[in-house]
Structures are given as C-alpha cells and as structure tokens.
N, C-alpha and C. Protein backbone atom coordinates (compact mmCIF):
# COMPACT_ATOMS: atom_id res chain seq x y z
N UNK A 1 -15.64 -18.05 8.07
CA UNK A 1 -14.84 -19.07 8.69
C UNK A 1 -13.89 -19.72 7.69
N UNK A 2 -14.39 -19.98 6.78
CA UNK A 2 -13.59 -20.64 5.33
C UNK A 2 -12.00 -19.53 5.41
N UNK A 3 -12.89 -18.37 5.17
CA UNK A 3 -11.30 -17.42 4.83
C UNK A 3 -10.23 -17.44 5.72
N UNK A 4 -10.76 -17.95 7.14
CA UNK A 4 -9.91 -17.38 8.25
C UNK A 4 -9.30 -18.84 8.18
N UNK A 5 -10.06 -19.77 8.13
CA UNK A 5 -9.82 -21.55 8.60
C UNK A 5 -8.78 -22.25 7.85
N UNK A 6 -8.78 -21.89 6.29
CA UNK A 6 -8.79 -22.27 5.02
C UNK A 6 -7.79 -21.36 4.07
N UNK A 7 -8.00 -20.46 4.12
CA UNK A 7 -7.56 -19.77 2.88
C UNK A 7 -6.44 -19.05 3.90
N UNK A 8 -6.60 -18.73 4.52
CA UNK A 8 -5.45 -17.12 5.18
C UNK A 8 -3.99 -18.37 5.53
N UNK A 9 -4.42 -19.45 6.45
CA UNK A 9 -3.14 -20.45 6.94
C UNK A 9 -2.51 -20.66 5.26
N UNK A 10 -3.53 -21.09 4.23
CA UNK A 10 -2.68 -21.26 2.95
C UNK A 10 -1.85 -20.24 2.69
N UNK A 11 -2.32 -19.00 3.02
CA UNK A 11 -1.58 -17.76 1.89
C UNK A 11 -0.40 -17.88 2.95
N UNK A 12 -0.57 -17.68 4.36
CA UNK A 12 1.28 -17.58 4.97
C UNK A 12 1.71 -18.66 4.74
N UNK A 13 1.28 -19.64 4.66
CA UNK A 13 2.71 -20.59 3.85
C UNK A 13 3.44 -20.17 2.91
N UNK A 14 2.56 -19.55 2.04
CA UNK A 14 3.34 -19.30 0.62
C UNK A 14 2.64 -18.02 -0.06
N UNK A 15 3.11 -17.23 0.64
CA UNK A 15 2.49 -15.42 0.69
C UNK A 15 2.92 -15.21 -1.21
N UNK A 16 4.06 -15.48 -2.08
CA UNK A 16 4.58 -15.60 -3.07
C UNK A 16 4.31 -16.04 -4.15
N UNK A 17 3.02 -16.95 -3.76
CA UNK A 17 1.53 -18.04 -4.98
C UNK A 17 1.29 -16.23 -5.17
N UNK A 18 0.45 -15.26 -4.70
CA UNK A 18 -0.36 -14.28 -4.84
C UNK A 18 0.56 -13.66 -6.29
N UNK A 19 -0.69 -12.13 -6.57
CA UNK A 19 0.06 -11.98 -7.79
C UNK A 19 0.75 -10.54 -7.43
N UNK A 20 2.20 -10.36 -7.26
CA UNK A 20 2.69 -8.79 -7.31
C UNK A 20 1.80 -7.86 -7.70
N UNK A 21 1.62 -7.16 -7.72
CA UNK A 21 1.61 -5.96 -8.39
C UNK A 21 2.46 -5.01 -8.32
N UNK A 22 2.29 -4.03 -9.76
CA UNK A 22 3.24 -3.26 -10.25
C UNK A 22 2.77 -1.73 -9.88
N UNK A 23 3.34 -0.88 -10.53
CA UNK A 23 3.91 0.70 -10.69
C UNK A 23 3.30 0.94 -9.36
N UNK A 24 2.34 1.84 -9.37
CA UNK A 24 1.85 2.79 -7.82
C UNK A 24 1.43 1.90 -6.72
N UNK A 25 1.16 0.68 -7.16
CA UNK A 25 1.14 -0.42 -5.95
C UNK A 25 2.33 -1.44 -5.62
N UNK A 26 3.29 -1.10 -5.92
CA UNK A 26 4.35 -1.73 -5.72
C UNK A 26 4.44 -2.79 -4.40
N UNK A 27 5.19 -3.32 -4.04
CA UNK A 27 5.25 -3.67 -2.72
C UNK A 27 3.98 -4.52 -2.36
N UNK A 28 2.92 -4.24 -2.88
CA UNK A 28 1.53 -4.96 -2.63
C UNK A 28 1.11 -6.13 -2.87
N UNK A 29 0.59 -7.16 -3.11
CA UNK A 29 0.00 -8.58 -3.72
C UNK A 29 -1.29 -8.44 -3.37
N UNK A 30 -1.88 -9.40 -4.27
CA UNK A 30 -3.21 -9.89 -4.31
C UNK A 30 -3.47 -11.51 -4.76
N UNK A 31 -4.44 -11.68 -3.57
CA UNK A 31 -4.47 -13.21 -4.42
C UNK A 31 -6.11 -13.22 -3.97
N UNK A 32 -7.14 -14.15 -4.80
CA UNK A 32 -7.92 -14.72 -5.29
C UNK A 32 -8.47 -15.76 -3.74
N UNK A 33 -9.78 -15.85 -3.17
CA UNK A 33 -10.49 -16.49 -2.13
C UNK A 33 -11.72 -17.18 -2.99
N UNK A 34 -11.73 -18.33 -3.07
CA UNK A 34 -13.66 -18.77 -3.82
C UNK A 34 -13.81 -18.90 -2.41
N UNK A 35 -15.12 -18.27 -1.46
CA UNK A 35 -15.99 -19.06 -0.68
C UNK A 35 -17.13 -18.98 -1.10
N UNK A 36 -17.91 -20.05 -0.97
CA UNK A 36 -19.43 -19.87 -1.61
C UNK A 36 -19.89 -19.92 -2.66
N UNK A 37 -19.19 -19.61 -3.65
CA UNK A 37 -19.06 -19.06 -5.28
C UNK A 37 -18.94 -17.82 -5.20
N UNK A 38 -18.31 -16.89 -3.86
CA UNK A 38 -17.67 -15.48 -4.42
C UNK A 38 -16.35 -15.13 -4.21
N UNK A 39 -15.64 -14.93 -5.14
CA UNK A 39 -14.65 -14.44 -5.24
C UNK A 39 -14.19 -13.46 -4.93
N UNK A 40 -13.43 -13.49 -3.36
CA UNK A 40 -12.59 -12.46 -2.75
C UNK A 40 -11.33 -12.26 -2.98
N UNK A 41 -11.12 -10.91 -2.98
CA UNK A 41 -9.62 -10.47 -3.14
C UNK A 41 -8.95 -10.05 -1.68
N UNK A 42 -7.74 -10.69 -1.57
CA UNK A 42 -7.03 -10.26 -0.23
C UNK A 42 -5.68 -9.57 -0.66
N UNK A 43 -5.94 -8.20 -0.18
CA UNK A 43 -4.68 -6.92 -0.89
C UNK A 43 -3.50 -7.52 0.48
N UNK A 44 -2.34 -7.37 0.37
CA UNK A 44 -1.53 -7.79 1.45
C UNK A 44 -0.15 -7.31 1.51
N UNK A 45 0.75 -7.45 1.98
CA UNK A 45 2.12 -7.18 2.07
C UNK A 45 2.91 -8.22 2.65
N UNK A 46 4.03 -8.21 2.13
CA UNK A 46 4.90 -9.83 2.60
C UNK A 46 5.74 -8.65 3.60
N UNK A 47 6.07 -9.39 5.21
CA UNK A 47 6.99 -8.89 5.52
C UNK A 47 7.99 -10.21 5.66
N UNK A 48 8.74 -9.59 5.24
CA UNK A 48 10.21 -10.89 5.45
C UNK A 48 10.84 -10.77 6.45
N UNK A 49 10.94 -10.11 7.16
CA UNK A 49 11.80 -9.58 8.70
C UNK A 49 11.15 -10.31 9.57
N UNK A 50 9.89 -10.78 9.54
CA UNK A 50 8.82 -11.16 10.85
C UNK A 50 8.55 -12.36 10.07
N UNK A 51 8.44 -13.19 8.68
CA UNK A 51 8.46 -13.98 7.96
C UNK A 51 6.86 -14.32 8.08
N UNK A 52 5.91 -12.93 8.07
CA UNK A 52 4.52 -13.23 7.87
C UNK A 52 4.13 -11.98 6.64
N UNK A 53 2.35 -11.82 6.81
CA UNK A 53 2.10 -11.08 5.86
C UNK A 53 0.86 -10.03 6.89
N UNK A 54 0.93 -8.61 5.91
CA UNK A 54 0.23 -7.72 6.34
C UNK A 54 -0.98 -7.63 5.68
N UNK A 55 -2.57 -8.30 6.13
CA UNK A 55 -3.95 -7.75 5.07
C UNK A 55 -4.33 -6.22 5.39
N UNK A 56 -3.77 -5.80 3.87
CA UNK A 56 -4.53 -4.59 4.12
C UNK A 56 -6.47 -4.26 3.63
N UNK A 57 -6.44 -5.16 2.65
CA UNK A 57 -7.93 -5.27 2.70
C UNK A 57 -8.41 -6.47 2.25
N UNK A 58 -10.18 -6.63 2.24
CA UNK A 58 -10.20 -8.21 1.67
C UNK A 58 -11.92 -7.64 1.47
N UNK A 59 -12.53 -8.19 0.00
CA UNK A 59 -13.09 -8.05 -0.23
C UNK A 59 -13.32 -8.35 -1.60
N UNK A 60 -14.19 -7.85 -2.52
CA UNK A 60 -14.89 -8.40 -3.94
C UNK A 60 -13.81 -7.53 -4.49
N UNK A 61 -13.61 -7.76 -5.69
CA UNK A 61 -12.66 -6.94 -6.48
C UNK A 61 -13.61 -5.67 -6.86
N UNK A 62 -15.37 -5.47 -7.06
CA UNK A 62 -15.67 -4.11 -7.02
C UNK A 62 -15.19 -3.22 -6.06
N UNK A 63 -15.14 -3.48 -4.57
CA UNK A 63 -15.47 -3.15 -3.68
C UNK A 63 -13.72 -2.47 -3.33
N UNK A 64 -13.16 -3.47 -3.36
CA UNK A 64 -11.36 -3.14 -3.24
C UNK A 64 -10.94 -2.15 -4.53
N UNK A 65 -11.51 -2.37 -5.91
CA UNK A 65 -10.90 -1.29 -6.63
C UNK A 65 -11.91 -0.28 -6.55
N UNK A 66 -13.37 0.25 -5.66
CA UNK A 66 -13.63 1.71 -5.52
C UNK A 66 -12.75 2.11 -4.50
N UNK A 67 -12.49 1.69 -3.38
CA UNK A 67 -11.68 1.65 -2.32
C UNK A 67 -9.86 1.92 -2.67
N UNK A 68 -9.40 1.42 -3.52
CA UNK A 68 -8.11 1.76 -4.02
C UNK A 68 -7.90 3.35 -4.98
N UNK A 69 -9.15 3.46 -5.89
CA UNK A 69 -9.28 4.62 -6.61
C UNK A 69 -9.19 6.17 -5.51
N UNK A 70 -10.20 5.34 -4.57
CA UNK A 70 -10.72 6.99 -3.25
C UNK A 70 -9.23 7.13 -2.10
N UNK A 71 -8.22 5.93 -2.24
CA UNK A 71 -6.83 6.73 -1.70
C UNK A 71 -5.96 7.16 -2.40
C-alpha cells in the first residue's frame, strides 16, 4: 500500500528525481522505495508525449539485477 499510496504519486510528479541510466539501458531510470526497512527498486520509463511514466519492474535490487542479466 505504501508503494502504491506514497511512493508511485511521488515518482509522477517528478519521474526526473530517479537515476538515468546509461549504455545498454539507456532510456531507463531507477529510483530507490524504503517500505518497512526494504529497499525497493522501481525500473521505469518517462514518457513525455502522455506526460507519465512506464514501471517496467519493481523489486529488491537482487531480484531486478538477476532479472535484467536473464534478458
């Protein structure tokens, strides 16, 4: 509830706080969730045409970088 309530309305305000990323993930961001004391990562895409954002995944940073390695 936190992520959906809390954290997701923050990131479309300001999809641009998150951090780019570079070379083979281009185009991509990531930004940082504390709920609980765990730290989630939300992988995303800014679209500017529709002036929202695309989650492509959300999860622990183990879990998102085995998941990034296996595509």
């Amino acid at each position: 509830d936190a992520l959906l309530q809390v954290h997701l309305p923050a990131l479309l305000a300001a999809p641009q706080e998150g951090l780019a990323l570079t070379q083979l993930f281009q185009g991509l961001w990531v930004t940082i969730c504390t709920v609980d004391g765990i730290d989630y990562r939300m992988a995303y895409q800014i679209d500017e045409q529709e002036a929202g954002i695309t989650i492509l995944m959300v999860g622990t940073w183990e879990s998102l970088e085995q998941r990034l390695e296996e595509d």
